[in-house]
Protein backbone atom coordinates (compact mmCIF):
# COMPACT_ATOMS: atom_id res chain seq x y z
CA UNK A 1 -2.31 19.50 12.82
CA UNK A 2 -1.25 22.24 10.74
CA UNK A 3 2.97 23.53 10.57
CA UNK A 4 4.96 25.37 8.54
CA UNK A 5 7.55 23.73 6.37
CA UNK A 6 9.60 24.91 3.93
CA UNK A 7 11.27 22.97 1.45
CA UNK A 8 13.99 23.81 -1.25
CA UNK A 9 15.11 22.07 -4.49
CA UNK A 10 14.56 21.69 -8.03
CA UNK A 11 11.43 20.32 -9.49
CA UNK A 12 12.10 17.95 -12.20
CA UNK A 13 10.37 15.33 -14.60
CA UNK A 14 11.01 11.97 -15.03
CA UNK A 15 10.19 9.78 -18.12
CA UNK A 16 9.62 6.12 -18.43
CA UNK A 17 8.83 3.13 -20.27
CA UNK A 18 5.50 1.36 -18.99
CA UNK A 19 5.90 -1.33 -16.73
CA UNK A 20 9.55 -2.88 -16.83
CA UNK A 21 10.21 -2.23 -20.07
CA UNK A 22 13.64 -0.75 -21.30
CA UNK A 23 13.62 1.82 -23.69
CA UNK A 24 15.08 0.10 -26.70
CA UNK A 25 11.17 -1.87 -26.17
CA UNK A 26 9.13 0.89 -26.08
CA UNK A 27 8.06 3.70 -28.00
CA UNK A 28 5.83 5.23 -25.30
CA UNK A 29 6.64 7.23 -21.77
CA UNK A 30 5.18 8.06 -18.52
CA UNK A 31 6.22 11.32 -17.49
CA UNK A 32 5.72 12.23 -13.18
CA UNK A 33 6.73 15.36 -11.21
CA UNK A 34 9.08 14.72 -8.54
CA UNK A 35 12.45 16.11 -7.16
CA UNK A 36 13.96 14.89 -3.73
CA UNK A 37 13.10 18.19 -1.87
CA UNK A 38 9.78 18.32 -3.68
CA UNK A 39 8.67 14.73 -2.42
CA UNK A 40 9.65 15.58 0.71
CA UNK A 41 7.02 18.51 0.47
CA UNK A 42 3.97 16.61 -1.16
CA UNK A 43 4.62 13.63 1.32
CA UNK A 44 4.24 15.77 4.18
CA UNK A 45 1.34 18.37 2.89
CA UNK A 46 -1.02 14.61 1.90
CA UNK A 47 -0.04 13.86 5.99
CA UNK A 48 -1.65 17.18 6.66
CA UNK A 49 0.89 19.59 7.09
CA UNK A 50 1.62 23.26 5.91
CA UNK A 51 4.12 23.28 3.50
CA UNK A 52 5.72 25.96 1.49
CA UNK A 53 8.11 24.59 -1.82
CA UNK A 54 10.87 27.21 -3.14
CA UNK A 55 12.51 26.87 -6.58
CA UNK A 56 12.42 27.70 -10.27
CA UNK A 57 9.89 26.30 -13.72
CA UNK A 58 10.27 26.84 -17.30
CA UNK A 59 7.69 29.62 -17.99
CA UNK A 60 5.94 27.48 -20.32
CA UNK A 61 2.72 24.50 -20.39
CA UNK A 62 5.49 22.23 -19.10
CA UNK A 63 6.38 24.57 -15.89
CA UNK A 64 2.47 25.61 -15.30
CA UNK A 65 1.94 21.52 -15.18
CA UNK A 66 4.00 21.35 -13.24
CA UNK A 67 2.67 24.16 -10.69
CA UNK A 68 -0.72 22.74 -11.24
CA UNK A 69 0.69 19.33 -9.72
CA UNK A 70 2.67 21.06 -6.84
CA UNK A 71 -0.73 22.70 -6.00
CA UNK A 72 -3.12 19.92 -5.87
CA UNK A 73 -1.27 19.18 -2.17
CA UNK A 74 -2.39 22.29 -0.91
CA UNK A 75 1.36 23.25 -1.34
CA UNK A 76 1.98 26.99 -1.06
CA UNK A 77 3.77 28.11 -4.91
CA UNK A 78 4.13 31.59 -4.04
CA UNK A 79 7.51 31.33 -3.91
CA UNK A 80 8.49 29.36 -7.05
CA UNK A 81 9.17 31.33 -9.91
CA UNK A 82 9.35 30.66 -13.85
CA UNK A 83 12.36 31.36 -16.33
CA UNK A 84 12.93 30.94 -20.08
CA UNK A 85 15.60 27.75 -19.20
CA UNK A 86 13.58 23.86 -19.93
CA UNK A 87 12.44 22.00 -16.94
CA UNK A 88 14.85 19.55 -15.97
CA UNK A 89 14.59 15.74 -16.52
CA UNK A 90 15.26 12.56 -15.50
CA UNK A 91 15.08 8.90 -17.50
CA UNK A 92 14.11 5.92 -15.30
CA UNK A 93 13.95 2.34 -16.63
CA UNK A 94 12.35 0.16 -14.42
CA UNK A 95 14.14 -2.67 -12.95
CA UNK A 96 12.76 -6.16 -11.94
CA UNK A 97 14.41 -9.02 -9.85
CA UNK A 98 17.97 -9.24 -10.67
CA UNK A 99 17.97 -6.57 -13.49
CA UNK A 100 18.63 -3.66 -11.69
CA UNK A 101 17.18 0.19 -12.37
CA UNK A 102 18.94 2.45 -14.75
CA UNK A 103 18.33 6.32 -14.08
CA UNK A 104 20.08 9.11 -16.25
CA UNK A 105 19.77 13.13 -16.05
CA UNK A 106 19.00 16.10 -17.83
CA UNK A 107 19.32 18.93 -15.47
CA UNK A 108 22.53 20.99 -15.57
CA UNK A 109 21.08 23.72 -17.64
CA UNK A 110 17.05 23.60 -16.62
CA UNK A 111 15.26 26.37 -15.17
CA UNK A 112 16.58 25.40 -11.32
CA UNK A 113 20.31 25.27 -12.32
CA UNK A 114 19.88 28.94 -13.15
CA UNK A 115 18.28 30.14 -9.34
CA UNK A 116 19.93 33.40 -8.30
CA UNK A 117 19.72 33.74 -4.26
CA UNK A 118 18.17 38.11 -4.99
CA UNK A 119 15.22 35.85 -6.34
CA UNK A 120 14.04 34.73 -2.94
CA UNK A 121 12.93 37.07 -0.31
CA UNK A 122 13.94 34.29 2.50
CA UNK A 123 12.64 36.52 5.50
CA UNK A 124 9.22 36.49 3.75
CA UNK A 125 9.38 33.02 2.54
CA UNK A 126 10.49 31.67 6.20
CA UNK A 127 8.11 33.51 8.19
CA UNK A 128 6.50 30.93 11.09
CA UNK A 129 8.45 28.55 9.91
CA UNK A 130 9.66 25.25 11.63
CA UNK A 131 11.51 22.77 9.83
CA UNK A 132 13.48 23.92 6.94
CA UNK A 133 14.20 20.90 4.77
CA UNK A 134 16.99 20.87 2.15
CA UNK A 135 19.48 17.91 0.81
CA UNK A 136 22.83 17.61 -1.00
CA UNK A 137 21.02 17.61 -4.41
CA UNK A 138 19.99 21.35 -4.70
CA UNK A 139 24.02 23.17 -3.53
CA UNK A 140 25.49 20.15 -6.41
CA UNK A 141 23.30 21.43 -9.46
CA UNK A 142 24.48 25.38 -9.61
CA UNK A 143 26.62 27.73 -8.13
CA UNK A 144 23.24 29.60 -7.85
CA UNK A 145 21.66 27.07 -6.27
CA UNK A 146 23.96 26.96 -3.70
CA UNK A 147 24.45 30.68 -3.03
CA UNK A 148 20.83 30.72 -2.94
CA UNK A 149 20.60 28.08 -0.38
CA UNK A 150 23.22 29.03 1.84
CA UNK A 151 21.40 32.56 2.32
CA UNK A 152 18.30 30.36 3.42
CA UNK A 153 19.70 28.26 5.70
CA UNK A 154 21.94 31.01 7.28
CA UNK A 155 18.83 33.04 7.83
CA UNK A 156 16.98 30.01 9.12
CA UNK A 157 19.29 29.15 11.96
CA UNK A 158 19.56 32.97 12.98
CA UNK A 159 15.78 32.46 13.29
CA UNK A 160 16.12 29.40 15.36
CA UNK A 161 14.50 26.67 12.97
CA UNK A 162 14.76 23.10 12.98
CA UNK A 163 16.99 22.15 9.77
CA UNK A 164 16.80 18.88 8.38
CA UNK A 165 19.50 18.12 6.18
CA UNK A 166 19.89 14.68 3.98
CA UNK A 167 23.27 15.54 2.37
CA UNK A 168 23.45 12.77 0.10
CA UNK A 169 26.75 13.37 -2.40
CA UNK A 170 26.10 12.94 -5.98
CA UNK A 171 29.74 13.03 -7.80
CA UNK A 172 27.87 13.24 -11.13
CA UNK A 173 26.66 16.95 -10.64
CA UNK A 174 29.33 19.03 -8.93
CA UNK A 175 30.10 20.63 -12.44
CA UNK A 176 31.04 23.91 -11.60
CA UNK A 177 34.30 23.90 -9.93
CA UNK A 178 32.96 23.39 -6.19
CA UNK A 179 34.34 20.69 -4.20
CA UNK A 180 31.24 19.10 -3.42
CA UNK A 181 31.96 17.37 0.10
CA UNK A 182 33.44 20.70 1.53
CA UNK A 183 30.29 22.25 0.36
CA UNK A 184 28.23 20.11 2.22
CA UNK A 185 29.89 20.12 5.37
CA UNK A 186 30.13 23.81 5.38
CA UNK A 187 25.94 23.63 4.21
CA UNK A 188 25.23 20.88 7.03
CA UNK A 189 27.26 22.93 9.63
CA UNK A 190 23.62 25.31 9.90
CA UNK A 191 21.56 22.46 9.70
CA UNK A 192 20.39 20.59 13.47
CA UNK A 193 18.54 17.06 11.98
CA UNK A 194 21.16 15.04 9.91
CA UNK A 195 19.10 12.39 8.15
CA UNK A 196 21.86 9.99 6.93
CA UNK A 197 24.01 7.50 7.93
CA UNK A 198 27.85 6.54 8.44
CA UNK A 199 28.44 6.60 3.67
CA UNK A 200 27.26 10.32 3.95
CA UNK A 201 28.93 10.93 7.10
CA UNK A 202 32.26 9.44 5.55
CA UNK A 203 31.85 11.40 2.42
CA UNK A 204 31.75 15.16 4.37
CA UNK A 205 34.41 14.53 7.38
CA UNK A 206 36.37 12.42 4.98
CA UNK A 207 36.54 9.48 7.31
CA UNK A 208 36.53 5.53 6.66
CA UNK A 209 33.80 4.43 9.53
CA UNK A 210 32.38 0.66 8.70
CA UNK A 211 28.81 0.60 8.15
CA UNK A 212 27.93 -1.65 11.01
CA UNK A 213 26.26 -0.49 14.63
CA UNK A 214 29.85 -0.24 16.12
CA UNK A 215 30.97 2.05 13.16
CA UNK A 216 27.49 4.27 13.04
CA UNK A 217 27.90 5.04 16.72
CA UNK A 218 31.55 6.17 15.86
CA UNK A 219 30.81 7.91 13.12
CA UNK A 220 27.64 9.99 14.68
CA UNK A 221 29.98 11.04 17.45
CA UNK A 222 32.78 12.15 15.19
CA UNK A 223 29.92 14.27 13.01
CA UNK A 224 28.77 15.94 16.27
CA UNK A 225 32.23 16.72 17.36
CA UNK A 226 33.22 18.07 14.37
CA UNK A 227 29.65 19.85 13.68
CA UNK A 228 28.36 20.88 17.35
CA UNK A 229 24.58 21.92 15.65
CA UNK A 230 23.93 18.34 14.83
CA UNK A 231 21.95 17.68 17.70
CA UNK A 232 20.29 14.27 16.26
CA UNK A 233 20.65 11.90 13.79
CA UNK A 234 18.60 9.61 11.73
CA UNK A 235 19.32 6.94 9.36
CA UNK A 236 17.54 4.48 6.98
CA UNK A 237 19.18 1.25 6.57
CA UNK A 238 17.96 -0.58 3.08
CA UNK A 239 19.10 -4.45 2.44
CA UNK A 240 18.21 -5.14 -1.04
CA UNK A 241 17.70 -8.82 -2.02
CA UNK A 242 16.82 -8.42 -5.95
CA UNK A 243 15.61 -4.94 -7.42
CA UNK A 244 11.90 -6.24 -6.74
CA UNK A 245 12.96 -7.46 -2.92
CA UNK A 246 13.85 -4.76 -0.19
CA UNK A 247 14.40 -4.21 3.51
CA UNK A 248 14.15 -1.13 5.46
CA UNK A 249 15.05 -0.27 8.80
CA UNK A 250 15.57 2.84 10.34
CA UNK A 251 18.19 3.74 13.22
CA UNK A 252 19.41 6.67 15.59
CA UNK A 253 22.06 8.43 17.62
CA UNK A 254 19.97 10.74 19.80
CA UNK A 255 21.43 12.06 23.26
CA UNK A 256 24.16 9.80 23.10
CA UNK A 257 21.64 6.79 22.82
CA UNK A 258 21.69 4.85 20.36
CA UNK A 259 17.61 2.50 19.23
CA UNK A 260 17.24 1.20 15.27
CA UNK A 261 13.86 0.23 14.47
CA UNK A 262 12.66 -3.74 13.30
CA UNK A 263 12.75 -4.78 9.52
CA UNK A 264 10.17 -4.08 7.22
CA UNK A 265 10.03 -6.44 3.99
CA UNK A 266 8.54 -5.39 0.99
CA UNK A 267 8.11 -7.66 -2.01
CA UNK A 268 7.33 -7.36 -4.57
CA UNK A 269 8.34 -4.05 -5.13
CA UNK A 270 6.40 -1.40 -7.39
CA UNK A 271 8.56 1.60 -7.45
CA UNK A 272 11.78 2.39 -5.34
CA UNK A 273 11.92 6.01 -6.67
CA UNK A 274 11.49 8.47 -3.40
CA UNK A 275 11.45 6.42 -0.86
CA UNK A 276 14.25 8.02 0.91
CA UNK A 277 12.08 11.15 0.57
CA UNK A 278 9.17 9.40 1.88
CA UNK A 279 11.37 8.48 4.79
CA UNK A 280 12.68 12.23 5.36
CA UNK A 281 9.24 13.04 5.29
CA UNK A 282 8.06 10.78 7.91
CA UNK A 283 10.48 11.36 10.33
CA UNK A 284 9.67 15.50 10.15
CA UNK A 285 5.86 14.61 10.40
CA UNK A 286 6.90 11.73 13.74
CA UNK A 287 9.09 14.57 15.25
CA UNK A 288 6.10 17.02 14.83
CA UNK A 289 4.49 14.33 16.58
CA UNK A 290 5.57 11.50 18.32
CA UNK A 291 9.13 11.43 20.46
CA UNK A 292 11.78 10.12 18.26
CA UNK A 293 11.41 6.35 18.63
CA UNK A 294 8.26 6.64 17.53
CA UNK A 295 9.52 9.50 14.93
CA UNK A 296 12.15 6.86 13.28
CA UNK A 297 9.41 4.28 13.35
CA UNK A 298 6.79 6.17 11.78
CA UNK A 299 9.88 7.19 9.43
CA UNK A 300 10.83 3.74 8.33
CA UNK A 301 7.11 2.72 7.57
CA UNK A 302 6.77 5.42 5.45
CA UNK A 303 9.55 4.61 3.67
CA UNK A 304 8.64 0.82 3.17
CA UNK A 305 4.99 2.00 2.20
CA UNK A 306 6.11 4.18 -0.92
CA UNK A 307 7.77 0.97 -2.47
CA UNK A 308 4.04 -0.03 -3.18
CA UNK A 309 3.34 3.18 -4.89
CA UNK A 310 4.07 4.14 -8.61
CA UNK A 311 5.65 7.55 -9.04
CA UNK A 312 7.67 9.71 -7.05
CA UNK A 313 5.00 10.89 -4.25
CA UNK A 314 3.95 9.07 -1.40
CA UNK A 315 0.31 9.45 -1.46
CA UNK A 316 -0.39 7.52 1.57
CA UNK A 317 -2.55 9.16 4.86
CA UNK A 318 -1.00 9.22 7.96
CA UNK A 319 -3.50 6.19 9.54
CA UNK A 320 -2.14 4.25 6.33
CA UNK A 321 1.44 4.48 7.38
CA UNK A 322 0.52 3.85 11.18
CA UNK A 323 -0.85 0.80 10.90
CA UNK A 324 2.31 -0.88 9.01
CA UNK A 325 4.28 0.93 11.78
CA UNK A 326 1.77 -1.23 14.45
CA UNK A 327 2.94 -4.56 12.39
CA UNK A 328 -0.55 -4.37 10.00
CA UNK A 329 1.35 -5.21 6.75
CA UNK A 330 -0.91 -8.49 5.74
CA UNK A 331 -2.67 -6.57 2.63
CA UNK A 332 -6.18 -7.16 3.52
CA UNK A 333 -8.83 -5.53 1.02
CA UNK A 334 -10.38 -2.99 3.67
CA UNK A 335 -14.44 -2.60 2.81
């Protein structure tokens, strides 16, 4: 099945020590392409879909490396252009049982940050489109950024698209004298898919809803009262036991219904990076596809899948995912 996506965000690099090492061990680094908005994108385009990726590269090796990735999924580039500004950057060390991860960025003046919204011809660039897919990382970077954005996503809904929104808040990047959390509400007021759960949904309404099932129902009703184009919404649930044990589940507040999905364990785990992407992807590719039970399913096998997978891309098919969903997570060798 072929559709048209579009995603938006900043593409970014991150650099690591090998293995679990911190960097006060090592003297080496792995470098991988990534960026929420961008996983989001090469998940879906390895399940098969159509995807289109809008942003900004440093016009230099670094940028066309990073094109050259973005294009090996079949990912339409036509729409991501190159300035003189770095690629941005992000420095993960790798955590391992009860030594958590430690993650620190470089991105407030790369070649995203500085995304003007007369650089995108969003008519052109949203043309058969039918999910637009954006999250709170992109509007918190730039001013630009967010000017930029909020031209695509008011186009988008004029054009009647399906916008999926996961709004997370990052207090570290609002730099530029936005309030971030009224930006977001005012960004996820266009959207019609909030992918998120009651911490985001306190954050934009500015509300104090517990995280259980009594206080998610609460909260989802509150977000659709106060935002009327919020039509569903879709959370993932993690329970971490040590940074190499995790839990996922995934649950819903559709139609005034409310279905969660059953645990998936993963341990040990190989990389946690994206898999919140890889779960945003999923649940686009399961509403493409299934109804939404099976959507949020689908959604939280893909996410526990990517925490076997080094780097920030899920690279798994759709059949792989599937047949976790269907309870196949023994780990047979398949000949």
């Amino acid at each position: 099945m072929s559709s048209k996506i579009v995603t938006f965000g900043e593409v970014i690099m991150r650099l690591s020590p090998p293995g679990n090492k911190t960097m006060k061990q090592s003297s080496e680094m792995e470098f991988y392409f990534g960026g929420t908005e961008l996983n989001v994108a090469s998940s879906l385009a390895t399940l098969g879909c159509d995807v289109k990726h809008i942003s900004n590269v440093s016009d230099d090796f670094v940028g066309e490396s990073a094109i050259s990735f973005i294009k090996s999924f079949g990912i339409d580039t036509s729409f991501i252009n190159t300035n003189e500004h770095p690629l941005g950057l992000y420095f993960l060390e790798v955590g391992s049982s009860v030594r958590a991860s430690r993650i620190t960025y470089n991105r407030h003046h790369g070649s995203f940050s500085h995304i003007k919204p007369e650089q995108v011809d969003w008519k052109k660039a949203l043309e058969s489109c039918e999910f637009f897919h954006w999250t709170g990382i992109s509007p918190g970077i730039s001013e630009g950024a967010y000017e930029t954005l909020k031209e695509g996503l008011k186009l988008a809904r004029e054009m009647g698209i399906q916008i999926t929104t996961d709004p997370a808040y990052r207090s570290n990047l609002w730099k530029y004298g936005k309030n971030g959390n009224e930006i977001l509400k005012e960004l996820v007021s266009y959207s019609t898919i909030f992918i998120g759960g009651v911490n985001e949904i306190n954050e934009i309404l500015d509300t104090q809803f517990s995280t259980d099932q009594k206080g998610f129902i609460e909260a989802c009703k509150e977000l659709k009262k106060q935002i009327p184009s919020i039509h569903r919404i879709f959370d993932k649930v993690r329970i971490g036991v040590t940074a190499s044990s995790q839990q996922t589940q995934g649950r819903a507040w559709v139609e005034e219904t409310y279905f969660e999905t059953e645990l998936l364990e993963v341990s040990p785990v190989v990389d946690r990076i994206g898999t919140g992407d890889a779960f945003a992807a999923g649940l686009i590719y399961g509403l493409l596809n299934f109804d939404d039970e099976k959507a949020l399913k689908f959604a939280n096998a893909a996410c526990a899948i990517k925490h076997t997978i080094l780097g920030d891309t899920n690279y798994c098919s759709a059949e792989d995912i599937l047949e976790v969903m269907n309870g196949n997570s023994g780990g047979r060798i398949k000949r």
